[in-house]
N, C-alpha and C. Protein backbone atom coordinates (compact mmCIF):
# COMPACT_ATOMS: atom_id res chain seq x y z
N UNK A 1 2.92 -1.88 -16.96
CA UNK A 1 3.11 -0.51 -16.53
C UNK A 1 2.44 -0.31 -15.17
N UNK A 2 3.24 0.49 -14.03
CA UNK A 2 3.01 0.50 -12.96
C UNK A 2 2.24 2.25 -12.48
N UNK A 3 1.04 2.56 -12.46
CA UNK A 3 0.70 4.14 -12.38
C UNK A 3 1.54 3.93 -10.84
N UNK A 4 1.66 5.70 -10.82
CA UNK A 4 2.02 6.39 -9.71
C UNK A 4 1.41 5.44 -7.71
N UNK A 5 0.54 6.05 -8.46
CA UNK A 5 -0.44 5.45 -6.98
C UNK A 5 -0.05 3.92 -6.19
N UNK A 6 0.32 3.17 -7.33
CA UNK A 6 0.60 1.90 -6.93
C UNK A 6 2.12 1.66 -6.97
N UNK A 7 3.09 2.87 -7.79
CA UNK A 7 4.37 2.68 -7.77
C UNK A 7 4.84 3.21 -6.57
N UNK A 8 3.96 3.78 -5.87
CA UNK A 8 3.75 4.61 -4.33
C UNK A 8 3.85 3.83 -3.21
N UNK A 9 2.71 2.57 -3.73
CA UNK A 9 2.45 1.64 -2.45
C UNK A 9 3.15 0.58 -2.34
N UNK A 10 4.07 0.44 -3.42
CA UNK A 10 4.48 -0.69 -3.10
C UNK A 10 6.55 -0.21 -2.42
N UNK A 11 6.64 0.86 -2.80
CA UNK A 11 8.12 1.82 -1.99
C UNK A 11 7.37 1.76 -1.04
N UNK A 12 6.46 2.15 -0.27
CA UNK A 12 6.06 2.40 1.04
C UNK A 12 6.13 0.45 1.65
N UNK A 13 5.63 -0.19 1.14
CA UNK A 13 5.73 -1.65 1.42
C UNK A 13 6.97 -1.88 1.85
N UNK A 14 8.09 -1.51 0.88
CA UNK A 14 9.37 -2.18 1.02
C UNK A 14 10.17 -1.33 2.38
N UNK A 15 9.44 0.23 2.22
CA UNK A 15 9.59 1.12 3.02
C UNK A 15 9.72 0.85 4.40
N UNK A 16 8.77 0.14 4.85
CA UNK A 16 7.65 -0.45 5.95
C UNK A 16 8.79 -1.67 6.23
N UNK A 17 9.29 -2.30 5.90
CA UNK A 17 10.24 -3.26 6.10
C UNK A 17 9.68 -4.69 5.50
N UNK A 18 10.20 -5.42 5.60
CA UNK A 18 9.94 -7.35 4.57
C UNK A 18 10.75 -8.02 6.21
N UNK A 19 9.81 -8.86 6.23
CA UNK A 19 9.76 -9.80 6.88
C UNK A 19 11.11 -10.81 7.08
N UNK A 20 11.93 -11.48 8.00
CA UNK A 20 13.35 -11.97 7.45
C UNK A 20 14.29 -10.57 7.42
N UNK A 21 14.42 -9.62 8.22
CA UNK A 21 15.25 -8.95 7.89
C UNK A 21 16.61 -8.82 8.05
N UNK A 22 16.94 -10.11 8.77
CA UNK A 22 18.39 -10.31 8.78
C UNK A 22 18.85 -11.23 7.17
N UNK A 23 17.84 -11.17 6.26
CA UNK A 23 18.39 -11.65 5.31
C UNK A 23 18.43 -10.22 4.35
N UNK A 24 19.22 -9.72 4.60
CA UNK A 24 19.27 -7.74 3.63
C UNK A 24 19.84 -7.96 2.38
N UNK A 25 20.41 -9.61 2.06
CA UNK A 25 20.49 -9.75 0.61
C UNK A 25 19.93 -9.86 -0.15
N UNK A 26 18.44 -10.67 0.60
CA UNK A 26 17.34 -11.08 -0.23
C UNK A 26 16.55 -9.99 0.00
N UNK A 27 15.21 -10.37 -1.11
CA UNK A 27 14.33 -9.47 -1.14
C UNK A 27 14.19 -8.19 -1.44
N UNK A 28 15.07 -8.32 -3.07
CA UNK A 28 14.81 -6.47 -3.38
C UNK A 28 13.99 -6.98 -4.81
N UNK A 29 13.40 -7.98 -5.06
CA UNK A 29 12.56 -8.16 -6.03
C UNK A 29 11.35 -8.98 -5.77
N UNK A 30 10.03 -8.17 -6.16
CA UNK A 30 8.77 -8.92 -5.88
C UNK A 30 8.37 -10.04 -6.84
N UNK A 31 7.70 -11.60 -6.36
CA UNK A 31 7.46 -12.21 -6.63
C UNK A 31 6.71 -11.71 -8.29
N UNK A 32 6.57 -12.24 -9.31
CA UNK A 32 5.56 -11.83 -10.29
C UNK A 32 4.12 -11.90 -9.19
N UNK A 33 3.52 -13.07 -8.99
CA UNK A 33 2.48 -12.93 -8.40
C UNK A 33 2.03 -12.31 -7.32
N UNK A 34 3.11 -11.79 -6.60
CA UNK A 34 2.95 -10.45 -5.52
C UNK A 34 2.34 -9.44 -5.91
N UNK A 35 3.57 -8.86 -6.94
CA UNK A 35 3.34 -7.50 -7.93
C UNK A 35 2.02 -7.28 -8.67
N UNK A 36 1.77 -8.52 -9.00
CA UNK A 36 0.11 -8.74 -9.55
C UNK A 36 -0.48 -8.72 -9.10
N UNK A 37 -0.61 -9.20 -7.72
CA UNK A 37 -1.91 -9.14 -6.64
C UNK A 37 -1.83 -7.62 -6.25
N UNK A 38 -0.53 -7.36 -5.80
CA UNK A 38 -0.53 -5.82 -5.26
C UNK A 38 -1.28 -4.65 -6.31
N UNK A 39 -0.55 -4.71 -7.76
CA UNK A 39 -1.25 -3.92 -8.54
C UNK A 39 -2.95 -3.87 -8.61
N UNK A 40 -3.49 -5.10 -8.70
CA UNK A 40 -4.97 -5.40 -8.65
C UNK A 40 -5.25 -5.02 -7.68
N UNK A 41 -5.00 -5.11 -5.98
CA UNK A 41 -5.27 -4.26 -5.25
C UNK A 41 -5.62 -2.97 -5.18
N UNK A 42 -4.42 -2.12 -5.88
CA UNK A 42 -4.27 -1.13 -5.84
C UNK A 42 -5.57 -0.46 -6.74
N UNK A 43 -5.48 -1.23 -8.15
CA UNK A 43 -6.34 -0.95 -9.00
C UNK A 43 -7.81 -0.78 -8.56
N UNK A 44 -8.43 -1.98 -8.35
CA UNK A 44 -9.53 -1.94 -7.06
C UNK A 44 -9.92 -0.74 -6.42
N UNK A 45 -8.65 -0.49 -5.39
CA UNK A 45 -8.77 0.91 -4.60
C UNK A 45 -9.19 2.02 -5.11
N UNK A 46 -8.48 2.09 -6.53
CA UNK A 46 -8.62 3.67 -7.02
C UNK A 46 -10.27 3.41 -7.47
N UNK A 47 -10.73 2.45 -8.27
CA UNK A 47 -11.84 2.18 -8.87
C UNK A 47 -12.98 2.48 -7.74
N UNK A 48 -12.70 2.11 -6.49
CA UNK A 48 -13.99 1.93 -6.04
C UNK A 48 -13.98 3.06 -4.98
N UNK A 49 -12.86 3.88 -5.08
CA UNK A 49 -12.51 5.53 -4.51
C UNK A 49 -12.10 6.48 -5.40
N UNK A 50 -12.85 6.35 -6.59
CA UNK A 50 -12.17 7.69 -7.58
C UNK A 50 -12.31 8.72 -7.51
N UNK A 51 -13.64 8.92 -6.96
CA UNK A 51 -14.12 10.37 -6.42
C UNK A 51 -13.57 11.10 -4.93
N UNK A 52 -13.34 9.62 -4.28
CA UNK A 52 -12.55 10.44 -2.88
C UNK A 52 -11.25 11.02 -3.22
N UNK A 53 -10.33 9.97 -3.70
CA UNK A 53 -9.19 9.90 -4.38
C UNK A 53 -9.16 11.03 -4.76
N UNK A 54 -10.20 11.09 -5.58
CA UNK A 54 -9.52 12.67 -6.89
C UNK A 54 -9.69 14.02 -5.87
N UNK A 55 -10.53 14.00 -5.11
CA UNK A 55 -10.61 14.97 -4.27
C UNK A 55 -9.14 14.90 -2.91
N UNK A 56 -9.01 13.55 -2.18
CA UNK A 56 -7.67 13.53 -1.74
C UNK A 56 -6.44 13.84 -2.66
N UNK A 57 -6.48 13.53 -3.78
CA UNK A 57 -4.96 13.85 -4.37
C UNK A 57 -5.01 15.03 -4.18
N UNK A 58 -6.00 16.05 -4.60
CA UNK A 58 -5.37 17.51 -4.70
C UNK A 58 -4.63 18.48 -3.88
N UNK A 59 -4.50 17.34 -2.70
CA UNK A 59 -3.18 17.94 -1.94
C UNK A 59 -2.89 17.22 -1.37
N UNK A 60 -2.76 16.01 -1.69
CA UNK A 60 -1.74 15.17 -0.91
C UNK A 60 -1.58 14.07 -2.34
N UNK A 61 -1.48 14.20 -3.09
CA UNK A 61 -1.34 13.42 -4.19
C UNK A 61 0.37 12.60 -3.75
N UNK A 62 1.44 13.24 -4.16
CA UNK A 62 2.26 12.45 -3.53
C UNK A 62 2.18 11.52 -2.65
N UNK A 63 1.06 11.32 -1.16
CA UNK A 63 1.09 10.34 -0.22
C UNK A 63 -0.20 8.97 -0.64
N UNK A 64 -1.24 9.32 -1.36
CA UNK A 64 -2.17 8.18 -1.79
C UNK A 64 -1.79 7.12 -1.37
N UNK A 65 -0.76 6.61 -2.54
CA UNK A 65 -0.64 5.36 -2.63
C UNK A 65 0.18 4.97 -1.32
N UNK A 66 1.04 5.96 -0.58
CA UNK A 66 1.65 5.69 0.72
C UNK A 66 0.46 5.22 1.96
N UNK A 67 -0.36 6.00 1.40
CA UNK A 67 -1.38 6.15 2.83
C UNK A 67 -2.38 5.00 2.87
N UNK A 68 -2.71 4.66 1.11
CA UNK A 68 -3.20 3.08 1.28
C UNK A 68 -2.59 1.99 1.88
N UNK A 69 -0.88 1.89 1.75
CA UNK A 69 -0.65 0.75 2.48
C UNK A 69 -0.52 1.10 4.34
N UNK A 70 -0.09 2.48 4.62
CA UNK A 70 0.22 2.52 5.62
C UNK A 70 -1.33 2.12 6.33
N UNK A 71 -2.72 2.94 6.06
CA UNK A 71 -3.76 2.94 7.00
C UNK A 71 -4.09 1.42 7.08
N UNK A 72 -3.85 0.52 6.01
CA UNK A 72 -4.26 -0.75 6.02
C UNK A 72 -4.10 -1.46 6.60
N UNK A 73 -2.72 -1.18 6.83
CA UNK A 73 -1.58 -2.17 8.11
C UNK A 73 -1.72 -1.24 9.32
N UNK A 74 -2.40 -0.43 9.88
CA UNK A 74 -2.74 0.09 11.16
C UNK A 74 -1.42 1.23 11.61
N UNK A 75 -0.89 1.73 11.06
CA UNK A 75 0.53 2.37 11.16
C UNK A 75 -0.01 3.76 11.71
N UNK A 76 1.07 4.87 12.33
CA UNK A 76 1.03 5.41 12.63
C UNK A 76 0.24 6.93 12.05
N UNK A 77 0.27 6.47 10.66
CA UNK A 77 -0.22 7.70 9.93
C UNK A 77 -0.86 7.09 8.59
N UNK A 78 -1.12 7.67 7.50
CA UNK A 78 -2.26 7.22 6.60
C UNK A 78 -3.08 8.66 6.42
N UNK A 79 -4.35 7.68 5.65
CA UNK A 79 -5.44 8.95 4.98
C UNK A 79 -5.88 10.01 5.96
N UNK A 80 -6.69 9.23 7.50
CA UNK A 80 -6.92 9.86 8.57
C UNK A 80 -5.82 11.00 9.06
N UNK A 81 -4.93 11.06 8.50
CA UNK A 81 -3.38 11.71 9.85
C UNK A 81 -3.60 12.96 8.82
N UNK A 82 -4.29 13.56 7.63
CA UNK A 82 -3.44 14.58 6.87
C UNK A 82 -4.50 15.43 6.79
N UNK A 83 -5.16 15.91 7.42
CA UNK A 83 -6.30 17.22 7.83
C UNK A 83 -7.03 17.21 6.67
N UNK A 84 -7.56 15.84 6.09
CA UNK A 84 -8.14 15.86 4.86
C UNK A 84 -9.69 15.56 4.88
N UNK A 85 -9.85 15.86 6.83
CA UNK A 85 -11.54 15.61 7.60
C UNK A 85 -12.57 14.57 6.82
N UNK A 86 -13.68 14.59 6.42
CA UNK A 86 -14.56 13.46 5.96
C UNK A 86 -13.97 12.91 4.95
N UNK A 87 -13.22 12.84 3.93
CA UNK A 87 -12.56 12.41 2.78
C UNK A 87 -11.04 11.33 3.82
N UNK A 88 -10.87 11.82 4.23
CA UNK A 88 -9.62 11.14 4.87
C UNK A 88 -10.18 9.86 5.62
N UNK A 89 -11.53 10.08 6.56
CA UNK A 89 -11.89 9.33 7.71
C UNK A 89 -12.78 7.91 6.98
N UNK A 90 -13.31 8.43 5.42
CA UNK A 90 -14.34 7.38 5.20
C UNK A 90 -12.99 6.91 4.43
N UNK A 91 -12.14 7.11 3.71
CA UNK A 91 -10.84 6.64 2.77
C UNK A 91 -10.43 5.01 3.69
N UNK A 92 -9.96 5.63 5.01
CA UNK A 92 -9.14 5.59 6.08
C UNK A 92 -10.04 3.98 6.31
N UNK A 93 -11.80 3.87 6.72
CA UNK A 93 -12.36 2.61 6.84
C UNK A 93 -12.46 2.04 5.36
N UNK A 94 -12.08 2.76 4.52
CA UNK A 94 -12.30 1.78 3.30
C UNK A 94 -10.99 0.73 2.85
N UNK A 95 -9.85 1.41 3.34
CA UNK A 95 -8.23 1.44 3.27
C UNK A 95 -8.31 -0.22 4.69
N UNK A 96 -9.09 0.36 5.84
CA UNK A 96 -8.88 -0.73 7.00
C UNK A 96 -9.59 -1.69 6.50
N UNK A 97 -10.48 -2.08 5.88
CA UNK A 97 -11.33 -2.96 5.50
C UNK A 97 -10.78 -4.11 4.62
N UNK A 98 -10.06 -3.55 3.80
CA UNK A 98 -8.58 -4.34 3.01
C UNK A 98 -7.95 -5.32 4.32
N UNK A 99 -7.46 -5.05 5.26
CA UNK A 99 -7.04 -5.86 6.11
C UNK A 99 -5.62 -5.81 6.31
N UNK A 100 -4.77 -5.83 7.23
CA UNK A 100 -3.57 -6.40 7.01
C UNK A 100 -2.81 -7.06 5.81
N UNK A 101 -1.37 -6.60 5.61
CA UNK A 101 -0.77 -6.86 4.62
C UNK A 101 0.98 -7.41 4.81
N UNK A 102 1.55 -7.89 4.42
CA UNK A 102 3.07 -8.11 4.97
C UNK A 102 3.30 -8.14 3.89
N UNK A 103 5.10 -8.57 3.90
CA UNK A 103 5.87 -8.47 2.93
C UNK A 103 6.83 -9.47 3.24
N UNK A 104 7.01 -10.66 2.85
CA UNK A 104 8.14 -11.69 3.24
C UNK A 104 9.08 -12.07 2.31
N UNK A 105 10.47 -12.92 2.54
CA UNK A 105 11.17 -13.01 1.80
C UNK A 105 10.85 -14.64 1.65
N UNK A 106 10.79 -15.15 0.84
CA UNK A 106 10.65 -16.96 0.27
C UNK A 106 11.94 -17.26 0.22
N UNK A 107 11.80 -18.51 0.08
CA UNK A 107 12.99 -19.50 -0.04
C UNK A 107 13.73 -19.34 -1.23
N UNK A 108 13.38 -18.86 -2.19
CA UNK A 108 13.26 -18.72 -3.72
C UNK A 108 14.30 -17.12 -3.33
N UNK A 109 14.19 -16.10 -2.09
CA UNK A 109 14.80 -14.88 -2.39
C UNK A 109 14.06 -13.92 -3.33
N UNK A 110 12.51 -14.10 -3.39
CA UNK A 110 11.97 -13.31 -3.63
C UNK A 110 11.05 -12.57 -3.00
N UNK A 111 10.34 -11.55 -3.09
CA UNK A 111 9.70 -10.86 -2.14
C UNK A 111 7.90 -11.48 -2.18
N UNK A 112 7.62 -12.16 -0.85
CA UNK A 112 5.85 -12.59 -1.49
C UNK A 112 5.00 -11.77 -0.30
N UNK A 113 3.71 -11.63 -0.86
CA UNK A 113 2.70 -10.91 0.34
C UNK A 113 1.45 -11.78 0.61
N UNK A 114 2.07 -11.14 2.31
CA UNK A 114 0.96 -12.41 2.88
C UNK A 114 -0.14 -11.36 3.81
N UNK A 115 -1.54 -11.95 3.71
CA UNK A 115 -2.50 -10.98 3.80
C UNK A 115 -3.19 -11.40 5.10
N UNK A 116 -3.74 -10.71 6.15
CA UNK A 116 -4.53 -11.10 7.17
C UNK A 116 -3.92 -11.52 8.33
């Protein structure tokens, strides 16, 4: 079972585009061990931000799990972009600290994530 937050980040992933994109046949299914790493990620996140989190969802709950992958990968918008002041800005270095993230298509035609 996939909660919200992480069923969030990983549409924003696919959102964000996969790597190989002249292959638009492949890659509408994540590796098992992608999906697993990603979920544990995600899981992680909420665990070790529950208190920011719970205070960010209450009005931006819909974007969380968007804003974890976007601030991570350096994108245009994220936790910092949503007038959510000290809660957004410490989220935002906890979110960058994760590091870079991609999304590629394998030989196999499945979706894998490559980190850093």
């Amino acid at each position: 079972m996939i909660d919200q937050f992480t069923d969030d980040y990983i549409e924003c992933a696919f959102w964000c585009g996969v790597a190989e994109e002249d292959n638009e046949d492949l890659g509408n299914e994540l590796a098992p061990e992608t999906l697993e790493e990603m979920k544990a990620e995600c899981a992680r996140f909420q665990e070790e931000n529950s208190n920011l989190l719970r205070a960010y969802t209450y009005h931006h709950e819909q974007y969380a799990g968007h804003d974890f992958w976007l601030t991570r990968n350096g994108h245009g918008t994220g936790f910092w972009d949503r007038d959510a002041g000290f809660i957004g800005k410490v989220l935002s270095k906890r979110a960058e600290a994760y590091g870079p993230a991609f999304l590629y298509v394998g030989d196999d035609g499945l979706v894998y994530l490559e980190e850093g």
